[in-house]
Protein backbone atom coordinates (compact mmCIF):
# COMPACT_ATOMS: atom_id res chain seq x y z
CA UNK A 1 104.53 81.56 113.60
CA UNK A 2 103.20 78.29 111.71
CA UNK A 3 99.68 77.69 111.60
CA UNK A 4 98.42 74.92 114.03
CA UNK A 5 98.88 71.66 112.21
CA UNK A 6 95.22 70.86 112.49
CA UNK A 7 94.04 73.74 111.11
CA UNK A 8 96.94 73.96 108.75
CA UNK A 9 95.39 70.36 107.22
CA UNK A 10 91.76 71.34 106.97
CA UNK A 11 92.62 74.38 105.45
CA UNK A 12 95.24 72.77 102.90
CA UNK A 13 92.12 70.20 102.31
CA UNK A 14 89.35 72.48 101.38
CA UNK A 15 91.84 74.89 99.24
CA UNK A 16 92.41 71.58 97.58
CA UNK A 17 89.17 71.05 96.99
CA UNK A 18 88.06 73.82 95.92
CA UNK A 19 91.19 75.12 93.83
CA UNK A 20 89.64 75.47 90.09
CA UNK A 21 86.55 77.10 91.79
CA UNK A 22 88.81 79.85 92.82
CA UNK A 23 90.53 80.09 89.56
CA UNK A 24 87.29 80.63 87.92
CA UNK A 25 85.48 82.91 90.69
CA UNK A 26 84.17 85.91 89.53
CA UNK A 27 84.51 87.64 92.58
CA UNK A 28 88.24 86.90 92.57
CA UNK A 29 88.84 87.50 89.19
CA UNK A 30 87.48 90.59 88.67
CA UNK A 31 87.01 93.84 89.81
CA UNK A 32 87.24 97.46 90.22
CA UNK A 33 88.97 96.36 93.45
CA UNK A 34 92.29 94.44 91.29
CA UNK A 35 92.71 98.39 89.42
CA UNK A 36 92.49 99.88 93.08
CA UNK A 37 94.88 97.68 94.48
CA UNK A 38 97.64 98.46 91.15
CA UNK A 39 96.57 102.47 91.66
CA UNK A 40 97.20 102.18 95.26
CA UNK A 41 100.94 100.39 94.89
CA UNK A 42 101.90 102.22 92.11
CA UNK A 43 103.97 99.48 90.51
CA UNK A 44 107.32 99.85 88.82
CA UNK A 45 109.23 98.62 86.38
CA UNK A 46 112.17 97.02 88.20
CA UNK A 47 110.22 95.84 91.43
CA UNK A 48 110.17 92.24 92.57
CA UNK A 49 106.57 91.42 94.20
CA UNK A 50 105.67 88.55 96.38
CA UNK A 51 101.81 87.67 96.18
CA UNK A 52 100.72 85.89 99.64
CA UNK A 53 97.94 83.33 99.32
CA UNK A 54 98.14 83.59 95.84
CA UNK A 55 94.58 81.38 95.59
CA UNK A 56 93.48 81.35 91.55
CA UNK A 57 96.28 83.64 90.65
CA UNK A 58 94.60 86.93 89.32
CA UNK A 59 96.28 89.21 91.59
CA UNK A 60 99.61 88.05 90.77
CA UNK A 61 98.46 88.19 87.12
CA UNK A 62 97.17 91.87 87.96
CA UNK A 63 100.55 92.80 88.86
CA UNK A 64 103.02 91.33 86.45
CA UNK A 65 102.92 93.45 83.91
CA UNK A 66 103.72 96.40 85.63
CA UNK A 67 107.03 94.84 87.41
CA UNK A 68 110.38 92.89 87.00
CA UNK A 69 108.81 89.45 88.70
CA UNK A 70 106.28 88.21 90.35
CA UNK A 71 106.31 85.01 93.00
CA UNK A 72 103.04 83.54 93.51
CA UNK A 73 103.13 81.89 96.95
CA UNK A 74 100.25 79.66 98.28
CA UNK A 75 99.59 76.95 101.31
CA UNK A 76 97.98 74.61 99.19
CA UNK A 77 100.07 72.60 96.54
CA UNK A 78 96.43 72.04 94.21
CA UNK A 79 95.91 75.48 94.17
CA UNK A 80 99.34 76.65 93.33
CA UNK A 81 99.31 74.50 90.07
CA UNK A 82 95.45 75.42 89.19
CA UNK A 83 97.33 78.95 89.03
CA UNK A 84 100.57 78.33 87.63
CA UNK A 85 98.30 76.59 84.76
CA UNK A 86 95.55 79.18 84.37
CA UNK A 87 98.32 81.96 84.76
CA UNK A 88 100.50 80.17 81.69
CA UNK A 89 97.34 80.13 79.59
CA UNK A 90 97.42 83.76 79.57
CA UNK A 91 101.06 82.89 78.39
CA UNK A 92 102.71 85.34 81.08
CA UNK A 93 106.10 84.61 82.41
CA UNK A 94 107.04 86.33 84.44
CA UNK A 95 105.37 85.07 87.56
CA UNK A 96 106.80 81.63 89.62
CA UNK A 97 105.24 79.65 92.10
CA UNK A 98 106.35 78.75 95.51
CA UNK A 99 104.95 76.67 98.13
CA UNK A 100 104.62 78.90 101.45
CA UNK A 101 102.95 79.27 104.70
CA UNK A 102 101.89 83.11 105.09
CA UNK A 103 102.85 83.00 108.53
CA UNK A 104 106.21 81.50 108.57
CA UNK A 105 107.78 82.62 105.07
CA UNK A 106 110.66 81.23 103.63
CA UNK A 107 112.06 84.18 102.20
CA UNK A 108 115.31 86.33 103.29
CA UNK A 109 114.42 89.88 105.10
CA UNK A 110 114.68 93.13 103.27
CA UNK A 111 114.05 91.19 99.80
CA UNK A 112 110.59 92.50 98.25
CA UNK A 113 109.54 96.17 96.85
CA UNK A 114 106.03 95.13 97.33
CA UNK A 115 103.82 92.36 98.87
CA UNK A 116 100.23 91.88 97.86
CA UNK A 117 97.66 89.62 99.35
CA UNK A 118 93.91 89.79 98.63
CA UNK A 119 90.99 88.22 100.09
CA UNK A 120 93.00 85.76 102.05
CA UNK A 121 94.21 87.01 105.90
CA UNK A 122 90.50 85.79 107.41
CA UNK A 123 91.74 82.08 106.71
CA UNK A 124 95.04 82.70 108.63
CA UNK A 125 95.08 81.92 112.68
CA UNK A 126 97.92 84.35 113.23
CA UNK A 127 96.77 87.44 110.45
CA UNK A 128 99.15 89.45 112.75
CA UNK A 129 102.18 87.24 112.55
CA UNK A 130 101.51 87.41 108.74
CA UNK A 131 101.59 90.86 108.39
CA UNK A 132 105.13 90.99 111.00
CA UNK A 133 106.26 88.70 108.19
CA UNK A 134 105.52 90.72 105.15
CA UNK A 135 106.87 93.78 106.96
CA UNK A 136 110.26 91.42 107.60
CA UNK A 137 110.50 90.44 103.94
CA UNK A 138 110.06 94.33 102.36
CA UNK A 139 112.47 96.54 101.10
CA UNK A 140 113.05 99.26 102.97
CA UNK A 141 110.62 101.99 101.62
CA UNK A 142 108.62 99.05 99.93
CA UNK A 143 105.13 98.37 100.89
CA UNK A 144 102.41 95.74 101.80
CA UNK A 145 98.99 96.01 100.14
CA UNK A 146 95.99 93.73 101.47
CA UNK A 147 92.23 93.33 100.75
CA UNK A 148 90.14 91.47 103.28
CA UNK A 149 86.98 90.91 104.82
CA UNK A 150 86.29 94.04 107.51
CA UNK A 151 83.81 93.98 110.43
CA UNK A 152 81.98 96.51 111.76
CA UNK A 153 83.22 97.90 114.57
CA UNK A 154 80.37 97.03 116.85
CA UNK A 155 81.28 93.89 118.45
CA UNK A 156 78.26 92.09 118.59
CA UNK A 157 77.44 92.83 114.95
CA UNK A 158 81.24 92.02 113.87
CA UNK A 159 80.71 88.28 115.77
CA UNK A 160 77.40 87.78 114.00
CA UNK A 161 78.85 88.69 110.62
CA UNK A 162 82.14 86.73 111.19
CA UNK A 163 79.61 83.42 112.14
CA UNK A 164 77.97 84.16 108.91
CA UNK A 165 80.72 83.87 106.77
CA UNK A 166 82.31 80.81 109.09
CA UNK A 167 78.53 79.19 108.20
CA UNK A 168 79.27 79.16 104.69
CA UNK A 169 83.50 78.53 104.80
CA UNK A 170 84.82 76.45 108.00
CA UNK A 171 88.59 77.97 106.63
CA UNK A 172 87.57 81.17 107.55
CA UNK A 173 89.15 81.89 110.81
CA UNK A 174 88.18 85.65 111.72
CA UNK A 175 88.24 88.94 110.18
CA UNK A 176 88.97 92.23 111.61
CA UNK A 177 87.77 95.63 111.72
CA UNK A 178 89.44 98.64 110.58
CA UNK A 179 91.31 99.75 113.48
CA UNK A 180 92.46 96.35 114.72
CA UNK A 181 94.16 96.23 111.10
CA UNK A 182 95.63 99.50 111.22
CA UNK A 183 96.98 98.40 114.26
CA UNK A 184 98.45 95.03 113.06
CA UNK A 185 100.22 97.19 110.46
CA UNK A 186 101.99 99.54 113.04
CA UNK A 187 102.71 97.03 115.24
CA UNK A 188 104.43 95.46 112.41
CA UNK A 189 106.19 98.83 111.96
CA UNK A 190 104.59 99.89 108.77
CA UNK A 191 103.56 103.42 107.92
CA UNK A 192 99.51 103.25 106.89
CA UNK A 193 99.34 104.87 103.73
CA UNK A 194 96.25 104.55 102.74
CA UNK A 195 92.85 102.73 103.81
CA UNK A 196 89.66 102.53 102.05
CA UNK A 197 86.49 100.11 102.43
CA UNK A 198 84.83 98.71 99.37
CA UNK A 199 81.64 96.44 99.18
CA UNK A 200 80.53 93.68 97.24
CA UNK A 201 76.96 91.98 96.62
CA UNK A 202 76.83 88.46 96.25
CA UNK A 203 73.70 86.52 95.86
CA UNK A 204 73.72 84.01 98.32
CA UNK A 205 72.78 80.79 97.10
CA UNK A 206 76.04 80.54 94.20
CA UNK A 207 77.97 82.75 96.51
CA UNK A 208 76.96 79.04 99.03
CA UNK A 209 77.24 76.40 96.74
CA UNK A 210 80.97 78.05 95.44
CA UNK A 211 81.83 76.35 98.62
CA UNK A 212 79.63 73.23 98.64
CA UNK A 213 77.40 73.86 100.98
CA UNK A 214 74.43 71.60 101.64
CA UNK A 215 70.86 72.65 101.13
CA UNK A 216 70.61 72.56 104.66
CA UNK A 217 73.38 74.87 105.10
CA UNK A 218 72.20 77.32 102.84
CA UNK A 219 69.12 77.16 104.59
CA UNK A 220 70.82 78.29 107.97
CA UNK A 221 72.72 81.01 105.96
CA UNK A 222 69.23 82.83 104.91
CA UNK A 223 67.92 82.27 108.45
CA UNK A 224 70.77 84.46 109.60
CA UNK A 225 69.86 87.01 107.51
CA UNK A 226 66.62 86.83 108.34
CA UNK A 227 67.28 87.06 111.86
CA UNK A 228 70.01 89.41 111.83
CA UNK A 229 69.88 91.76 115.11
CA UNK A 230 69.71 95.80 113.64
CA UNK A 231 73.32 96.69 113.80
CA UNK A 232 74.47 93.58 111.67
CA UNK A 233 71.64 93.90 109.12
CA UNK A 234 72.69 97.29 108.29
CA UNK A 235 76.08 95.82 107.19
CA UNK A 236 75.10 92.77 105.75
CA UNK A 237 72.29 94.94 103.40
CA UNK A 238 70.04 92.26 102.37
CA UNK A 239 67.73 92.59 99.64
CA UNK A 240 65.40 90.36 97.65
CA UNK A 241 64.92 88.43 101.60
CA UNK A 242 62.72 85.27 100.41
CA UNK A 243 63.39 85.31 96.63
CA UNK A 244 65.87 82.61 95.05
CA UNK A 245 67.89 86.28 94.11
CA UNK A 246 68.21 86.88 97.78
CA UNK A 247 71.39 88.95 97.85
CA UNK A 248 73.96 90.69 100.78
CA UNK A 249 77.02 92.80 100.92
CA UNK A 250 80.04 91.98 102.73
CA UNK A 251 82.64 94.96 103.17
CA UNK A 252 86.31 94.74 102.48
CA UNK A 253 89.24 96.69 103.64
CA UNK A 254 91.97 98.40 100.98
CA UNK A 255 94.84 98.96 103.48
CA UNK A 256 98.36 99.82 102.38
CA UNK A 257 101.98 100.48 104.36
CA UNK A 258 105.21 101.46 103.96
CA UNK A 259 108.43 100.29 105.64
CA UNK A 260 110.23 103.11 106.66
CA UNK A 261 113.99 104.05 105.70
CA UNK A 262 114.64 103.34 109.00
CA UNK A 263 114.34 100.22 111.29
CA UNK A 264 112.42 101.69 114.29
């Protein structure tokens, strides 16, 4: 399924926008999470991966020297050339670029050993047509790896949270907790293999401004912490409240799966 043509612009818009930002984002770029993700795959020599909402690149450029090929697929034509150029500077070749929607790809069924996307889904507005899609394009026996933003699985907290991070990004659609991904993946008829949750701590006000955000918007942003109801403050962890070093966690989700031999 495509993603609704208005949404489909404003996201292509702001990825355009903010393309070099994600190139050079720390949080994307590195990480204990990028030598998870490789330990987790287990990546061979001969394998052909296809890297979903590729955004600066690094994952892609995590991969490719542990496989055959790499194609680096993205939305958002600025972004796809801010990391086709930052990928070349690291003068590796053995990753292309293609121009794709995640939820409608335009590649041929059974074609991929492995399909990687990483802190991406929450911008889609059909994550579980993307996933049906990865699981279409595998391999049989190949597998789809994702990182993304997981909620709690209290559903008040989870809606607070997921407003919090909408505050600061408008392209963030919605993320899920753990189950409703595991889910997604069986319904998709992948085998979970393996599922983990990692956190990261981001200091608010460049995690903010990464994404433009007014002064008055980054005002709202530490009013929600401040205001955040028990269950939600737990998971967002604030420390340094009232300090210019005020600082949160948000929690992702590690989840891998298999397609089976067998078509069920």
């Amino acid at each position: 399924m495509k993603l609704d043509q208005k949404q489909e612009n404003s996201s292509q818009e702001r990825f355009a926008r903010f393309a070099d930002g994600y190139v050079s984002s720390q949080s994307h770029a590195r990480g204990a999470d990028l030598d998870l993700l490789v330990e987790i795959a287990k990546p061979q020599a001969d394998w052909l991966v296809l890297d979903i909402a590729t955004g600066g690149g690094h994952t892609a450029l995590k991969f490719a020297p542990y496989v055959h090929q790499v194609i680096a697929t993205d939305i958002t034509p600025k972004m796809l050339s801010a990391a086709e150029k930052f990928i070349r500077e690291q003068g590796i070749m053995n990753i292309s670029f293609r121009l794709a929607d995640a939820q409608d790809l335009s590649f041929d069924a059974d074609t991929f050993d492995l399909v990687t996307c990483r802190i991406a889904p929450h911008h889609f507005t059909d994550c579980a047509g993307f996933v049906q899609e990865a699981s279409r394009v595998l391999k049989m026996g190949g597998m789809l790896v994702v990182q993304d933003h997981v909620l709690p699985e209290d559903q008040a907290a989870a809606r607070y949270v997921d407003n919090f991070e909408h505050l600061r990004d408008p392209s963030h659609n919605r993320a899920f907790n753990s189950d409703e991904w595991v889910r997604m993946f069986e319904r998709a008829g992948l085998k979970v293999s393996h599922t983990q949750e990692i956190t990261k701590r981001h200091q608010l006000r460049p995690w903010a401004e990464r994404q433009g955000c007014s002064p008055q918007v980054i005002a709202r942003l530490i009013l929600l912490l401040r205001e955040a109801p028990p269950k939600a403050a737990a998971w967002l962890q604030v420390e340094d409240y009232g300090l210019q070093t005020v600082s949160f966690v948000n929690h992702h989700i590690l989840i891998a799966g298999i397609r089976p031999l067998n078509r069920v």
